[in-house]
PDB file of N, CA and C in Angstrom:
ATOM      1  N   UNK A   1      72.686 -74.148-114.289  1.00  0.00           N
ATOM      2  CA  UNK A   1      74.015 -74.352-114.849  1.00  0.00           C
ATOM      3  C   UNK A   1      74.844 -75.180-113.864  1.00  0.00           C
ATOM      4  N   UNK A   2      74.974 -76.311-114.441  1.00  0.00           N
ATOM      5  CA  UNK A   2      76.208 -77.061-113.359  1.00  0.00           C
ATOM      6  C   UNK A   2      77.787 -76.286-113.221  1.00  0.00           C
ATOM      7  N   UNK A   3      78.208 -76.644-112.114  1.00  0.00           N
ATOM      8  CA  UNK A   3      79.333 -75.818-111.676  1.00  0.00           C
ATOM      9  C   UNK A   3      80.883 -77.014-112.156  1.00  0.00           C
ATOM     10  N   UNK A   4      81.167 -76.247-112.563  1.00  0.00           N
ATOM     11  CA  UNK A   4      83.042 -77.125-113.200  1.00  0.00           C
ATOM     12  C   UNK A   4      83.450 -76.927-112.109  1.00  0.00           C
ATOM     13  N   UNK A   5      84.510 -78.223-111.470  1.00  0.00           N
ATOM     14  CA  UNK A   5      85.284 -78.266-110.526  1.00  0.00           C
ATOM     15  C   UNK A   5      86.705 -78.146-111.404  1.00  0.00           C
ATOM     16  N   UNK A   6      87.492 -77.804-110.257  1.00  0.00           N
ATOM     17  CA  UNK A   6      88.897 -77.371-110.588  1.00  0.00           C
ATOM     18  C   UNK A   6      89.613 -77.021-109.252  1.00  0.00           C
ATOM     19  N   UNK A   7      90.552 -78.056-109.108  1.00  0.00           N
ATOM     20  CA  UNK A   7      91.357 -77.633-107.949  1.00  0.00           C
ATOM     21  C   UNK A   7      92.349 -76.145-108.003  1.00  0.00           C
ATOM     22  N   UNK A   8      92.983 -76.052-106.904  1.00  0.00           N
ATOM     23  CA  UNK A   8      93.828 -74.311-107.114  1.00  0.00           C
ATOM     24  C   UNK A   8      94.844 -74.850-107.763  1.00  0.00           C
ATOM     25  N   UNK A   9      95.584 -76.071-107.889  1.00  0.00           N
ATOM     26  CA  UNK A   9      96.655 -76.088-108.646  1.00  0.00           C
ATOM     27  C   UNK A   9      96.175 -75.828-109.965  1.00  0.00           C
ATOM     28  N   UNK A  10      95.375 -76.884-110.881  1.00  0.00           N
ATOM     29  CA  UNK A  10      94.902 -76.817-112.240  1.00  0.00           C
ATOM     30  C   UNK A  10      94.438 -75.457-111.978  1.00  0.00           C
ATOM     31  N   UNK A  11      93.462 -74.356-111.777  1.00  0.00           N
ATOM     32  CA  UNK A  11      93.329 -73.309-111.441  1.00  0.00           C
ATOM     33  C   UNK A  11      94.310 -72.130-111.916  1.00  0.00           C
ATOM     34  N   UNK A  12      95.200 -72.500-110.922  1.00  0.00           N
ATOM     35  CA  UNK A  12      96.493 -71.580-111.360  1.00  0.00           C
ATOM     36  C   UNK A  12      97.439 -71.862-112.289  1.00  0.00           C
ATOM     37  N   UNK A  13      97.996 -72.991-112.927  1.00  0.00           N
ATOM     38  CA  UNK A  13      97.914 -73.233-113.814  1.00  0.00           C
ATOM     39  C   UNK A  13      97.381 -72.737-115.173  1.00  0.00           C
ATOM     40  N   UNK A  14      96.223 -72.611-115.064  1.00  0.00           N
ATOM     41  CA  UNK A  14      95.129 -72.166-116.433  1.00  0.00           C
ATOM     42  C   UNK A  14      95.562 -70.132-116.423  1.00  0.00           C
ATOM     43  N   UNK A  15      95.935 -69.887-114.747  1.00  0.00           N
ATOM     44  CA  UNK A  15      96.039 -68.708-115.195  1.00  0.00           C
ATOM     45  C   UNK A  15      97.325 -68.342-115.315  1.00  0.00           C
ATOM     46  N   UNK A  16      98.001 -68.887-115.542  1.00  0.00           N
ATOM     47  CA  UNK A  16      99.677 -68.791-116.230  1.00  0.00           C
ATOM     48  C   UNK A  16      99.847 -69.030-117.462  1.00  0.00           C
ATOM     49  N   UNK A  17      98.722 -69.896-117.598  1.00  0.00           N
ATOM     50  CA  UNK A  17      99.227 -70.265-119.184  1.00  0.00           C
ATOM     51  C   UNK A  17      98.199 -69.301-119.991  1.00  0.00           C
ATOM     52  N   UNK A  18      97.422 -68.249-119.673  1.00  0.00           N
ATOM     53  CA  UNK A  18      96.403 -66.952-119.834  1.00  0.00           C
ATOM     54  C   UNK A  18      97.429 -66.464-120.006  1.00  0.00           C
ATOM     55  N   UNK A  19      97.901 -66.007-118.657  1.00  0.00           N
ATOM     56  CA  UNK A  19      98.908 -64.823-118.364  1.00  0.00           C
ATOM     57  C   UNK A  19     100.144 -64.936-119.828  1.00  0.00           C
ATOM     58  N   UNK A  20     100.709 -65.773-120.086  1.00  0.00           N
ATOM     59  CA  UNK A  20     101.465 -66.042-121.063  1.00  0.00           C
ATOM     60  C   UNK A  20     101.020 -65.891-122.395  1.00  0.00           C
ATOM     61  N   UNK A  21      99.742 -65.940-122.594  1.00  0.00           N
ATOM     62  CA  UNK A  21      99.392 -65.733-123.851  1.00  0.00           C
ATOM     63  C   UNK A  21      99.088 -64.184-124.094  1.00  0.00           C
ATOM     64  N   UNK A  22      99.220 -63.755-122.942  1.00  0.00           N
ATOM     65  CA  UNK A  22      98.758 -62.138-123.102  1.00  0.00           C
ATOM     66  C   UNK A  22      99.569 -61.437-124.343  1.00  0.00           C
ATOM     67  N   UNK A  23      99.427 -60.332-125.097  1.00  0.00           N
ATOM     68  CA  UNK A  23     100.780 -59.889-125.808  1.00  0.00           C
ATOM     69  C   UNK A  23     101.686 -59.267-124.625  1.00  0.00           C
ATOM     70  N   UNK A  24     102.842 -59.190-125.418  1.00  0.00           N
ATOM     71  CA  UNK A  24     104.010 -58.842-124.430  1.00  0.00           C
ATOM     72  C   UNK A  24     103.920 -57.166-124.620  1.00  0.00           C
ATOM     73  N   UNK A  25     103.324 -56.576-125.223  1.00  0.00           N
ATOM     74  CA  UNK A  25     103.062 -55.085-125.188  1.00  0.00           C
ATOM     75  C   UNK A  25     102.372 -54.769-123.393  1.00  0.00           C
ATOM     76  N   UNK A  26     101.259 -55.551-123.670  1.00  0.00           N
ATOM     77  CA  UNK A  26     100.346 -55.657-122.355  1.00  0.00           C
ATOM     78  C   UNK A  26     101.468 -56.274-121.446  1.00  0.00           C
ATOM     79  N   UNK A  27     101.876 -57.230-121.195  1.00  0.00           N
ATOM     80  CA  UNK A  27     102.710 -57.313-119.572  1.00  0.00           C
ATOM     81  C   UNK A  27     104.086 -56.859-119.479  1.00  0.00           C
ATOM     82  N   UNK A  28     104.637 -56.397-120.462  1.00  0.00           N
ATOM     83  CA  UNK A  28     106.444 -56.012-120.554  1.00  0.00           C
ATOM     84  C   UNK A  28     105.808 -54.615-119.504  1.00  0.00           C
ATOM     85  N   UNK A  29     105.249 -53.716-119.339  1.00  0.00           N
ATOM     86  CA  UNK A  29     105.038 -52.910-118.367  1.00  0.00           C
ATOM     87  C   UNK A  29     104.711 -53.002-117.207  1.00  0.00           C
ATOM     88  N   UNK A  30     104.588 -54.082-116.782  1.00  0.00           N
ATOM     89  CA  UNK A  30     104.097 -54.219-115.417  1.00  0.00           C
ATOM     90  C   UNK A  30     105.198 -54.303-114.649  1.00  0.00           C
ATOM     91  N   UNK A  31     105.068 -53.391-113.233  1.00  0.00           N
ATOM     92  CA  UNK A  31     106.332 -53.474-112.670  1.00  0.00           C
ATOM     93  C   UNK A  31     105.816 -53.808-111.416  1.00  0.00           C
ATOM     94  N   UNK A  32     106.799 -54.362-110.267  1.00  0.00           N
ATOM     95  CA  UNK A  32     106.163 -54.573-108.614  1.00  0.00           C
ATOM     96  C   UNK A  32     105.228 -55.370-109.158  1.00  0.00           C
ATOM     97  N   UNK A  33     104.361 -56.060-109.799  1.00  0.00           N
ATOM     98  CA  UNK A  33     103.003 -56.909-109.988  1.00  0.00           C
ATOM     99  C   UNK A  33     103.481 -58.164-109.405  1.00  0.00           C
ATOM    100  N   UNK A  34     102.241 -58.811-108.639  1.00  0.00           N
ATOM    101  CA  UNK A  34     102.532 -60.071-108.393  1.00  0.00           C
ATOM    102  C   UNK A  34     101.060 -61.010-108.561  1.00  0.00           C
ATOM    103  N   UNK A  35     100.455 -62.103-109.359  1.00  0.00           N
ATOM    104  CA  UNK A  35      99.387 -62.480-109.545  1.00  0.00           C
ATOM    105  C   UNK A  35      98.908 -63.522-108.657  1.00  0.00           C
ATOM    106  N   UNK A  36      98.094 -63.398-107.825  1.00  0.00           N
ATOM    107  CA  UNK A  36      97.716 -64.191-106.969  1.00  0.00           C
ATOM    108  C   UNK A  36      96.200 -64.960-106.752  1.00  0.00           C
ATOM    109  N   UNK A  37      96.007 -65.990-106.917  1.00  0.00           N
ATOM    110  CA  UNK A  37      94.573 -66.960-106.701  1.00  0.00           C
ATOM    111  C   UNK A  37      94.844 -67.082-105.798  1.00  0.00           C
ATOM    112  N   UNK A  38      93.075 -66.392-105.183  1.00  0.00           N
ATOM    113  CA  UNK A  38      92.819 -67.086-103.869  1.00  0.00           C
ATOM    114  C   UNK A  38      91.126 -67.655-104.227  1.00  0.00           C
ATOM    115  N   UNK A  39      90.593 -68.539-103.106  1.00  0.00           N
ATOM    116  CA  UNK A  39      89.026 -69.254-103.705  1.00  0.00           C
ATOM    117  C   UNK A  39      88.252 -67.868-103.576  1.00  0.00           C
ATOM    118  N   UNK A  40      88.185 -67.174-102.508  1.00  0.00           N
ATOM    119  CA  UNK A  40      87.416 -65.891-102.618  1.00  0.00           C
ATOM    120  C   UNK A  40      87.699 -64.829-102.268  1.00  0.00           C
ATOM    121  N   UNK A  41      86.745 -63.279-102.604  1.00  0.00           N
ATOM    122  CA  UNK A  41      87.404 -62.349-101.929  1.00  0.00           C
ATOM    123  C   UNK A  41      87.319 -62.198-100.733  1.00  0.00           C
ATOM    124  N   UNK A  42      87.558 -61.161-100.290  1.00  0.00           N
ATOM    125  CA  UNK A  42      87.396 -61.142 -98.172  1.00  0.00           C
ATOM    126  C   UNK A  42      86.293 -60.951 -97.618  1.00  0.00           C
ATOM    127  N   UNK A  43      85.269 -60.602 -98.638  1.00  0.00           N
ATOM    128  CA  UNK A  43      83.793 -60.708 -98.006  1.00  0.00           C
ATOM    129  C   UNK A  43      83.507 -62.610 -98.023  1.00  0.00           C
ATOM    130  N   UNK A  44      83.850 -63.181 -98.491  1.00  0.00           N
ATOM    131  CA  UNK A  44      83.395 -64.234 -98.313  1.00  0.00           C
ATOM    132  C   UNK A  44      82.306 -65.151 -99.950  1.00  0.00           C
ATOM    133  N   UNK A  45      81.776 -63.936-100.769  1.00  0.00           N
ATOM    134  CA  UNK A  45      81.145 -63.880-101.500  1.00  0.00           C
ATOM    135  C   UNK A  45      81.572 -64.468-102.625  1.00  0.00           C
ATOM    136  N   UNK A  46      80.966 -64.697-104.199  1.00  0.00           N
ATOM    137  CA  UNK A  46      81.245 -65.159-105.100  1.00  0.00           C
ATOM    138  C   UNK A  46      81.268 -63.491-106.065  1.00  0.00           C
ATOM    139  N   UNK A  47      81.007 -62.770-105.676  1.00  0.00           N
ATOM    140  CA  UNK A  47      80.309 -61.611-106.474  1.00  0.00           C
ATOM    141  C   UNK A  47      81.816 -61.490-107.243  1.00  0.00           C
ATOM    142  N   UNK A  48      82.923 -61.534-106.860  1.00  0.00           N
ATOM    143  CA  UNK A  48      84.489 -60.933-107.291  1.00  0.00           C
ATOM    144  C   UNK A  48      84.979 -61.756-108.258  1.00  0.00           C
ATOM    145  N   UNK A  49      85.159 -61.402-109.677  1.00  0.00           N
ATOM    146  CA  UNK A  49      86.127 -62.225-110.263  1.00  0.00           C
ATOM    147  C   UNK A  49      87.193 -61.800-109.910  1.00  0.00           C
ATOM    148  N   UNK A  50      87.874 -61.171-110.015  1.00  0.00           N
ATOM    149  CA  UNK A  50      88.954 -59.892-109.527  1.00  0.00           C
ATOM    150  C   UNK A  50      89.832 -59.094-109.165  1.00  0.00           C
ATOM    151  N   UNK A  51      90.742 -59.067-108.813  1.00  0.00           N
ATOM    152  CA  UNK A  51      90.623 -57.279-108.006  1.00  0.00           C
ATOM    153  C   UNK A  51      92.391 -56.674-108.052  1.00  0.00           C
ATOM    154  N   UNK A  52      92.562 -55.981-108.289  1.00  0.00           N
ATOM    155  CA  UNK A  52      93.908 -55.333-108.608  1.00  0.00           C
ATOM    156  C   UNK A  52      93.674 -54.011-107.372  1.00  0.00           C
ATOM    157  N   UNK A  53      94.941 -54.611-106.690  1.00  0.00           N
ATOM    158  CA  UNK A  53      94.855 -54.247-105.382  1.00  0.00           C
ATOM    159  C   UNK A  53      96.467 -53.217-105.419  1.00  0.00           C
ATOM    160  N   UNK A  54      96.617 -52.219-105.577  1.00  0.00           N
ATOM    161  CA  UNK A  54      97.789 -51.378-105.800  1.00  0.00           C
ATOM    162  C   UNK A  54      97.746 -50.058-106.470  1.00  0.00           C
ATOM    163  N   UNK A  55      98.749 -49.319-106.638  1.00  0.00           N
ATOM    164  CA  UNK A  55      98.725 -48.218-107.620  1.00  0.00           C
ATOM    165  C   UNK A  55      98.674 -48.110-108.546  1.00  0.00           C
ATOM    166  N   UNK A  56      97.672 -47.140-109.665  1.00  0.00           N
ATOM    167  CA  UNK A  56      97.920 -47.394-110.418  1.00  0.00           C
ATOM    168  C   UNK A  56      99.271 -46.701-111.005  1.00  0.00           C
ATOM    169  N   UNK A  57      99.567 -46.671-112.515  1.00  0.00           N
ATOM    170  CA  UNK A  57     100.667 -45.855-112.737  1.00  0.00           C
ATOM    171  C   UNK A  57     100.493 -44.673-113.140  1.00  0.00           C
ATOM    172  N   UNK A  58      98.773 -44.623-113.219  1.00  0.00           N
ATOM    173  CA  UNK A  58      98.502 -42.682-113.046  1.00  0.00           C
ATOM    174  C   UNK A  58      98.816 -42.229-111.667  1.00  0.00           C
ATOM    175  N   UNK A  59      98.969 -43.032-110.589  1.00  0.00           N
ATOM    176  CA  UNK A  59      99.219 -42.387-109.440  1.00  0.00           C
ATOM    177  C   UNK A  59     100.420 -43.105-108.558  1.00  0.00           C
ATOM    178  N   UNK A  60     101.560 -43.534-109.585  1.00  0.00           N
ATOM    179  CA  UNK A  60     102.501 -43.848-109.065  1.00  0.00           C
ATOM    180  C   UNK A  60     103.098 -43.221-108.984  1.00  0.00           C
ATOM    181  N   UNK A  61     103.165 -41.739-108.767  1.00  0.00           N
ATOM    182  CA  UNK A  61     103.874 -40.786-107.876  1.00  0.00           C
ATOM    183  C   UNK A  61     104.348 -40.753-106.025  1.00  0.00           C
ATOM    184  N   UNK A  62     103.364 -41.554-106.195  1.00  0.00           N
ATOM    185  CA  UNK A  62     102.704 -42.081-104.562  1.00  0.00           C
ATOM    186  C   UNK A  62     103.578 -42.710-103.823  1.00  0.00           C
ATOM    187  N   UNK A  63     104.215 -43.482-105.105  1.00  0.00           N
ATOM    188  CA  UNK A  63     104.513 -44.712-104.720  1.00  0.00           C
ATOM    189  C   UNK A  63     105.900 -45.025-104.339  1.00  0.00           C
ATOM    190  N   UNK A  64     106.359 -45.476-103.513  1.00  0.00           N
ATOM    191  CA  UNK A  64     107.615 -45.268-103.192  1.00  0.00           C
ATOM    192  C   UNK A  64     108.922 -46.473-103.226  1.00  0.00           C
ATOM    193  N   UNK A  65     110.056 -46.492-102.437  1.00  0.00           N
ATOM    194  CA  UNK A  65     110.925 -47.543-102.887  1.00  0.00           C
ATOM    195  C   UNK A  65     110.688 -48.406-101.376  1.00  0.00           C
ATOM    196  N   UNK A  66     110.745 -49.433-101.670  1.00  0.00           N
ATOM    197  CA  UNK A  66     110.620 -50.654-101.084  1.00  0.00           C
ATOM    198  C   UNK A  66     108.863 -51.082-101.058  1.00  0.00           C
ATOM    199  N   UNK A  67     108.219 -50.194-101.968  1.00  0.00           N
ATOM    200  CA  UNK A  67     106.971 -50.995-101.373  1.00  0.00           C
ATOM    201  C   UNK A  67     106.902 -52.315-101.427  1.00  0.00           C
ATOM    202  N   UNK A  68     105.658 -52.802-100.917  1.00  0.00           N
ATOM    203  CA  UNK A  68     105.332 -54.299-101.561  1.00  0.00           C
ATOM    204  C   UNK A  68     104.871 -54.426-102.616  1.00  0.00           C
ATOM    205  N   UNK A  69     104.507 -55.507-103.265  1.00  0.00           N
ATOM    206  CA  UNK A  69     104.432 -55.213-104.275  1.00  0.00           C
ATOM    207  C   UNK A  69     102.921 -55.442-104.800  1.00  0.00           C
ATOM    208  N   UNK A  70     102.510 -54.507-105.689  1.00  0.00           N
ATOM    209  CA  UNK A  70     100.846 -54.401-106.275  1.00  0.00           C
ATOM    210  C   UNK A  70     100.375 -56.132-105.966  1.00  0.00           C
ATOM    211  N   UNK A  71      99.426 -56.275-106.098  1.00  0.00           N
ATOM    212  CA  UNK A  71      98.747 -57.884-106.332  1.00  0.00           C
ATOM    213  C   UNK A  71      97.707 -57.829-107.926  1.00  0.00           C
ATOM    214  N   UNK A  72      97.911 -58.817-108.438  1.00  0.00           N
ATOM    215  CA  UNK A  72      96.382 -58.460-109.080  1.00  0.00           C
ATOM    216  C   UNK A  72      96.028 -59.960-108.918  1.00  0.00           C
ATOM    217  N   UNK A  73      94.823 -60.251-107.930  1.00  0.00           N
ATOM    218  CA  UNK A  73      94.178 -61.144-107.420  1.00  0.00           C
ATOM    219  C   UNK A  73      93.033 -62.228-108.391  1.00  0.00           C
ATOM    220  N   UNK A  74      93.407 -63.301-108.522  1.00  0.00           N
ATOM    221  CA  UNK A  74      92.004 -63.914-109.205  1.00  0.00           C
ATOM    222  C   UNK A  74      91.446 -64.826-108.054  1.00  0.00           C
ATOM    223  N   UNK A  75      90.066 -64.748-108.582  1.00  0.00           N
ATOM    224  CA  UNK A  75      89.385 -65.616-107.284  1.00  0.00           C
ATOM    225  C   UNK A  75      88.634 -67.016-108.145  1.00  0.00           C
ATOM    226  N   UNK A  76      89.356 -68.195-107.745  1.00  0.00           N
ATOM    227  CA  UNK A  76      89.268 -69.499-108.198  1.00  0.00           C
ATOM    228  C   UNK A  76      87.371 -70.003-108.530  1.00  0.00           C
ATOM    229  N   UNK A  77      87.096 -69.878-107.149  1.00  0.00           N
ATOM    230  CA  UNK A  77      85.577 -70.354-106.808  1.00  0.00           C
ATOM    231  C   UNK A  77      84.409 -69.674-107.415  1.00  0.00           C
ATOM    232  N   UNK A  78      84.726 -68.130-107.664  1.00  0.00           N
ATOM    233  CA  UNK A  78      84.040 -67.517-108.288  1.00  0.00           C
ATOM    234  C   UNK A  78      83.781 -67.123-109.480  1.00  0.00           C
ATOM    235  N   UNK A  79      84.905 -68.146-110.143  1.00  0.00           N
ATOM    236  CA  UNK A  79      85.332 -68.378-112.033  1.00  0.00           C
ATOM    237  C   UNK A  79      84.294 -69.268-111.980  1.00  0.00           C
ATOM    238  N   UNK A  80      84.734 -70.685-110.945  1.00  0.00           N
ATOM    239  CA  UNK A  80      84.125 -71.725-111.660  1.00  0.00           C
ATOM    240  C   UNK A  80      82.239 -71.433-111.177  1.00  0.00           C
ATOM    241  N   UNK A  81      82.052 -70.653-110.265  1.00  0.00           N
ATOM    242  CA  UNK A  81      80.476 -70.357-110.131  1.00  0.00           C
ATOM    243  C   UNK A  81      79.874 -69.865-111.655  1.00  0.00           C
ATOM    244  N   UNK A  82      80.417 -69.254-112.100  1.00  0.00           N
ATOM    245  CA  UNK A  82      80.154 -68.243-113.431  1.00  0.00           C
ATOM    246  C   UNK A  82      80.174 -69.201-114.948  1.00  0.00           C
ATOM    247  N   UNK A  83      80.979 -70.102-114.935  1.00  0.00           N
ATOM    248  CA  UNK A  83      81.383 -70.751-115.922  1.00  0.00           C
ATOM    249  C   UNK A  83      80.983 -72.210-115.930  1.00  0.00           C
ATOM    250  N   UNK A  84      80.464 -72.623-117.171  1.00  0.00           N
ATOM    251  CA  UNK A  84      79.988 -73.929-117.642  1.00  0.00           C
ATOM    252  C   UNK A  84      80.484 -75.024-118.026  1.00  0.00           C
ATOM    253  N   UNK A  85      81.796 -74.488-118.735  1.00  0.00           N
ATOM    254  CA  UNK A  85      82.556 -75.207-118.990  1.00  0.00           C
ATOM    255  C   UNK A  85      83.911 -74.905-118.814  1.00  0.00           C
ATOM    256  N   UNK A  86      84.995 -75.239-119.756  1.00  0.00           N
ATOM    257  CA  UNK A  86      86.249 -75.027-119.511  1.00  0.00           C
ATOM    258  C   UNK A  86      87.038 -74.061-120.639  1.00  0.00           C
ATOM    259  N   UNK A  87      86.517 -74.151-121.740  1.00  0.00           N
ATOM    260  CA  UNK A  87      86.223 -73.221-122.433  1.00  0.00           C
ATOM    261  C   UNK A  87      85.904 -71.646-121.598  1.00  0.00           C
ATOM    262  N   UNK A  88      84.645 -71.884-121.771  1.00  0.00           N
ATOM    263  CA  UNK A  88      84.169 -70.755-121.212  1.00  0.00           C
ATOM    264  C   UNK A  88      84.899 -70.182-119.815  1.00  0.00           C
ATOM    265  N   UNK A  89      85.415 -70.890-119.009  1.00  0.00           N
ATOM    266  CA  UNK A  89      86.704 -70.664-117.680  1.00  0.00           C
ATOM    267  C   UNK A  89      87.722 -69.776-118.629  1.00  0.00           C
ATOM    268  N   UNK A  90      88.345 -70.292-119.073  1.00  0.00           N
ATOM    269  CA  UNK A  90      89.344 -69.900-120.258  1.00  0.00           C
ATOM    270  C   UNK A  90      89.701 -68.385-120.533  1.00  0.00           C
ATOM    271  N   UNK A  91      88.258 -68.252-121.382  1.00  0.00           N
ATOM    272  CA  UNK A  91      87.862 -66.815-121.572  1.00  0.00           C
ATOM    273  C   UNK A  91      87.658 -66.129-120.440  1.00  0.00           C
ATOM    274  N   UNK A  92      86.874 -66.526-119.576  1.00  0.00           N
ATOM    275  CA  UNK A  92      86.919 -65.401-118.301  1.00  0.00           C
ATOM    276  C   UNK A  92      88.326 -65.294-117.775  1.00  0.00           C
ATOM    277  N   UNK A  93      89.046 -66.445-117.944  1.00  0.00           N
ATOM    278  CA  UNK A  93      89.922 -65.827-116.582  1.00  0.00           C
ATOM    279  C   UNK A  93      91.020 -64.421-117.596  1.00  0.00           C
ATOM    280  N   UNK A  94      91.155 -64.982-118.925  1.00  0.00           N
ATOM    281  CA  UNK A  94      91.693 -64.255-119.802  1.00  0.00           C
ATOM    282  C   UNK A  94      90.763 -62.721-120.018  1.00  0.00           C
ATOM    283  N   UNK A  95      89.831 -62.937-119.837  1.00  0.00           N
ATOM    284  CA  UNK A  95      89.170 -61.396-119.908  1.00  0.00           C
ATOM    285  C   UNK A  95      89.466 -60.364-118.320  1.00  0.00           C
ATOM    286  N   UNK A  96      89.170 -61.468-116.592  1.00  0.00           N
ATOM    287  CA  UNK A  96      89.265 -61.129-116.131  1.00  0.00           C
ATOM    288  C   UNK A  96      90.822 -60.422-115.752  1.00  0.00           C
ATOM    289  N   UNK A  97      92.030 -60.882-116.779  1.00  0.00           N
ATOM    290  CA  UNK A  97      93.573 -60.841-116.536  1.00  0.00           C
ATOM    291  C   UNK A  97      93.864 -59.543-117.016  1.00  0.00           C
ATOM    292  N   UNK A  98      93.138 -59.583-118.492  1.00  0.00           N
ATOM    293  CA  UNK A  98      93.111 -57.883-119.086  1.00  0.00           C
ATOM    294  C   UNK A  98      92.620 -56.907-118.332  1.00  0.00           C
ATOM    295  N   UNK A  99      91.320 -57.476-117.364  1.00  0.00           N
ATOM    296  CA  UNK A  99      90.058 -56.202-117.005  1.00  0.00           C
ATOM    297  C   UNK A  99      91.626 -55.407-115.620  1.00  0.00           C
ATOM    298  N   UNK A 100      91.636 -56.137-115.052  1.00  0.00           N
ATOM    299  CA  UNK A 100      92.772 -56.175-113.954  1.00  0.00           C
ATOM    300  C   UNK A 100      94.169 -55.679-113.825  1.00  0.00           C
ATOM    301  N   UNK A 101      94.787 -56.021-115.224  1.00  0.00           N
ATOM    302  CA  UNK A 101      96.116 -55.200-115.755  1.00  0.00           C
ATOM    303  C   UNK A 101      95.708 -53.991-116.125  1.00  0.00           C
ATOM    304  N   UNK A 102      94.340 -53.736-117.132  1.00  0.00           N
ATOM    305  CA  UNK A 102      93.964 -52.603-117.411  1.00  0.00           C
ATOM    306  C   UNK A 102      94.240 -51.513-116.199  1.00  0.00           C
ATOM    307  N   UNK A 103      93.679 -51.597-115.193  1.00  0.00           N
ATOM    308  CA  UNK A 103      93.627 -51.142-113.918  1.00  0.00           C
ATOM    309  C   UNK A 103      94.754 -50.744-113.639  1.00  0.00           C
ATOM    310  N   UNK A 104      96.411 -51.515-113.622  1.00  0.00           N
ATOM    311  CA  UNK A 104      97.559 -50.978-113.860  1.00  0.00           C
ATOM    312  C   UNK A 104      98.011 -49.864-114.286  1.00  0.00           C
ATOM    313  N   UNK A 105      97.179 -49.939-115.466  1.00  0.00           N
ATOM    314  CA  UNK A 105      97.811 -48.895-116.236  1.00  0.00           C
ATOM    315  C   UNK A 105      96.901 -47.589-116.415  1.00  0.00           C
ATOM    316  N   UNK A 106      95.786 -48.084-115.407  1.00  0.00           N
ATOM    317  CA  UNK A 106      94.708 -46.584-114.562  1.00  0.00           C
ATOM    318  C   UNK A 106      93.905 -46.441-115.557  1.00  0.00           C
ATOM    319  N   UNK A 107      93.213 -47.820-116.582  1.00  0.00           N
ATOM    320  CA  UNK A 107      92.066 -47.518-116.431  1.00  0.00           C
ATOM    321  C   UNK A 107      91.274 -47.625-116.062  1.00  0.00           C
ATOM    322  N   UNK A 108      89.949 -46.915-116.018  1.00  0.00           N
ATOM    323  CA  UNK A 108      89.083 -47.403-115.032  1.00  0.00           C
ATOM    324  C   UNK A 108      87.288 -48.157-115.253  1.00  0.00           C
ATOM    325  N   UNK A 109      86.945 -49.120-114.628  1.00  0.00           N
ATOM    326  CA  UNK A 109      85.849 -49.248-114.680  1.00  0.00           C
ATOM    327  C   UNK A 109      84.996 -49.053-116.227  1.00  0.00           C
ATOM    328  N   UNK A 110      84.723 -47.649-116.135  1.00  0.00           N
ATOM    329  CA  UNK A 110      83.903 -47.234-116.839  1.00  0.00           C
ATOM    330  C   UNK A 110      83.880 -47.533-118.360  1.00  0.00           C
ATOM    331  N   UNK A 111      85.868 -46.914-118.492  1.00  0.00           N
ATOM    332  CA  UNK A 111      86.330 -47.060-119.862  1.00  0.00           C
ATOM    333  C   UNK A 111      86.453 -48.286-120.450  1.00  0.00           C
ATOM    334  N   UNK A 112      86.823 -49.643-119.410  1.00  0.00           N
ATOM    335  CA  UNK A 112      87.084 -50.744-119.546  1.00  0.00           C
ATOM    336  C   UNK A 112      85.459 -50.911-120.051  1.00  0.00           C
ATOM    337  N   UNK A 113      84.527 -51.161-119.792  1.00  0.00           N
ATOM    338  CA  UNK A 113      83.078 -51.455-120.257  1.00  0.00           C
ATOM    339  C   UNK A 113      83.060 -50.443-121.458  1.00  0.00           C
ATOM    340  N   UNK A 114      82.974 -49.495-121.715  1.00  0.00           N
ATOM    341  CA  UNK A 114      83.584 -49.115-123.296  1.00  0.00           C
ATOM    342  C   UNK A 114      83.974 -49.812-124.391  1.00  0.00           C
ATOM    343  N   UNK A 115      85.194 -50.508-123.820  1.00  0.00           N
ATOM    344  CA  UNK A 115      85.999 -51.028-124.707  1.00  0.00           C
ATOM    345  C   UNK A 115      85.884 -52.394-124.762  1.00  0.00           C
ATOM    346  N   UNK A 116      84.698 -53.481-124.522  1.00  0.00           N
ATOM    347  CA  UNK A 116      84.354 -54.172-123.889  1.00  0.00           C
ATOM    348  C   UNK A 116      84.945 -55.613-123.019  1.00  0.00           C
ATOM    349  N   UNK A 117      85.552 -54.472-121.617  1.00  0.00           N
ATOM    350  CA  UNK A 117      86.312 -55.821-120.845  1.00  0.00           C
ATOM    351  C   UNK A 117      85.644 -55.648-120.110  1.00  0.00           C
ATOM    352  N   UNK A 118      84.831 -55.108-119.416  1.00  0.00           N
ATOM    353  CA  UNK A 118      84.298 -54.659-117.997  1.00  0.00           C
ATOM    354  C   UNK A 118      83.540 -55.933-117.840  1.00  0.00           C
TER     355      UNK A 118
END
């Protein structure tokens, strides 16, 4: 499979204009969230589309005033490893945006592959 190039601007870009298409049921709840592309995760690896890095709001009891604020992370390099085209980019990053907010709102893993975002 040849690999699609895409700089981080076009990149991020594609995931704003995702993020925007989401329904507003799904993001009118997100609070403290901040969405961030980086090319990879901190291992160095491609393995991560990913990663929602914060509390969720089953355990935002935790959570207190001034934190920083949650991240939910996409990783640029490891879209376009996975993906053929631009199309197909598209859909992942939009599947990976749900799998990730899901997480927000504490679900987990398991249920997400259930319901099929995992």
């Amino acid at each position: 499979m040849a690999v699609i190039q895409m700089d981080a601007e076009a990149f991020e870009a594609l995931v704003v204009e995702e993020l925007d298409a989401l329904p507003d049921d799904m993001v009118d709840g997100l609070e403290n969230v901040v969405f961030v592309v980086e090319d990879r995760g901190e291992d160095g690896t491609l393995d991560l589309l990913g990663l929602y890095d914060g509390w969720s709001l089953t355990e935002r009891e935790r959570y207190g005033m001034g934190e920083l604020p949650d991240r939910i992370i996409l990783y640029r390099e490891a879209h376009l490893a996975v993906c053929a085209d631009h199309a197909t980019l598209r859909d992942e990053v939009h599947t990976t945006l749900v799998h990730e907010i899901a997480h927000f709102y504490g679900i987990d893993d398991a249920r997400l592959h259930e319901l099929g975002w995992g």
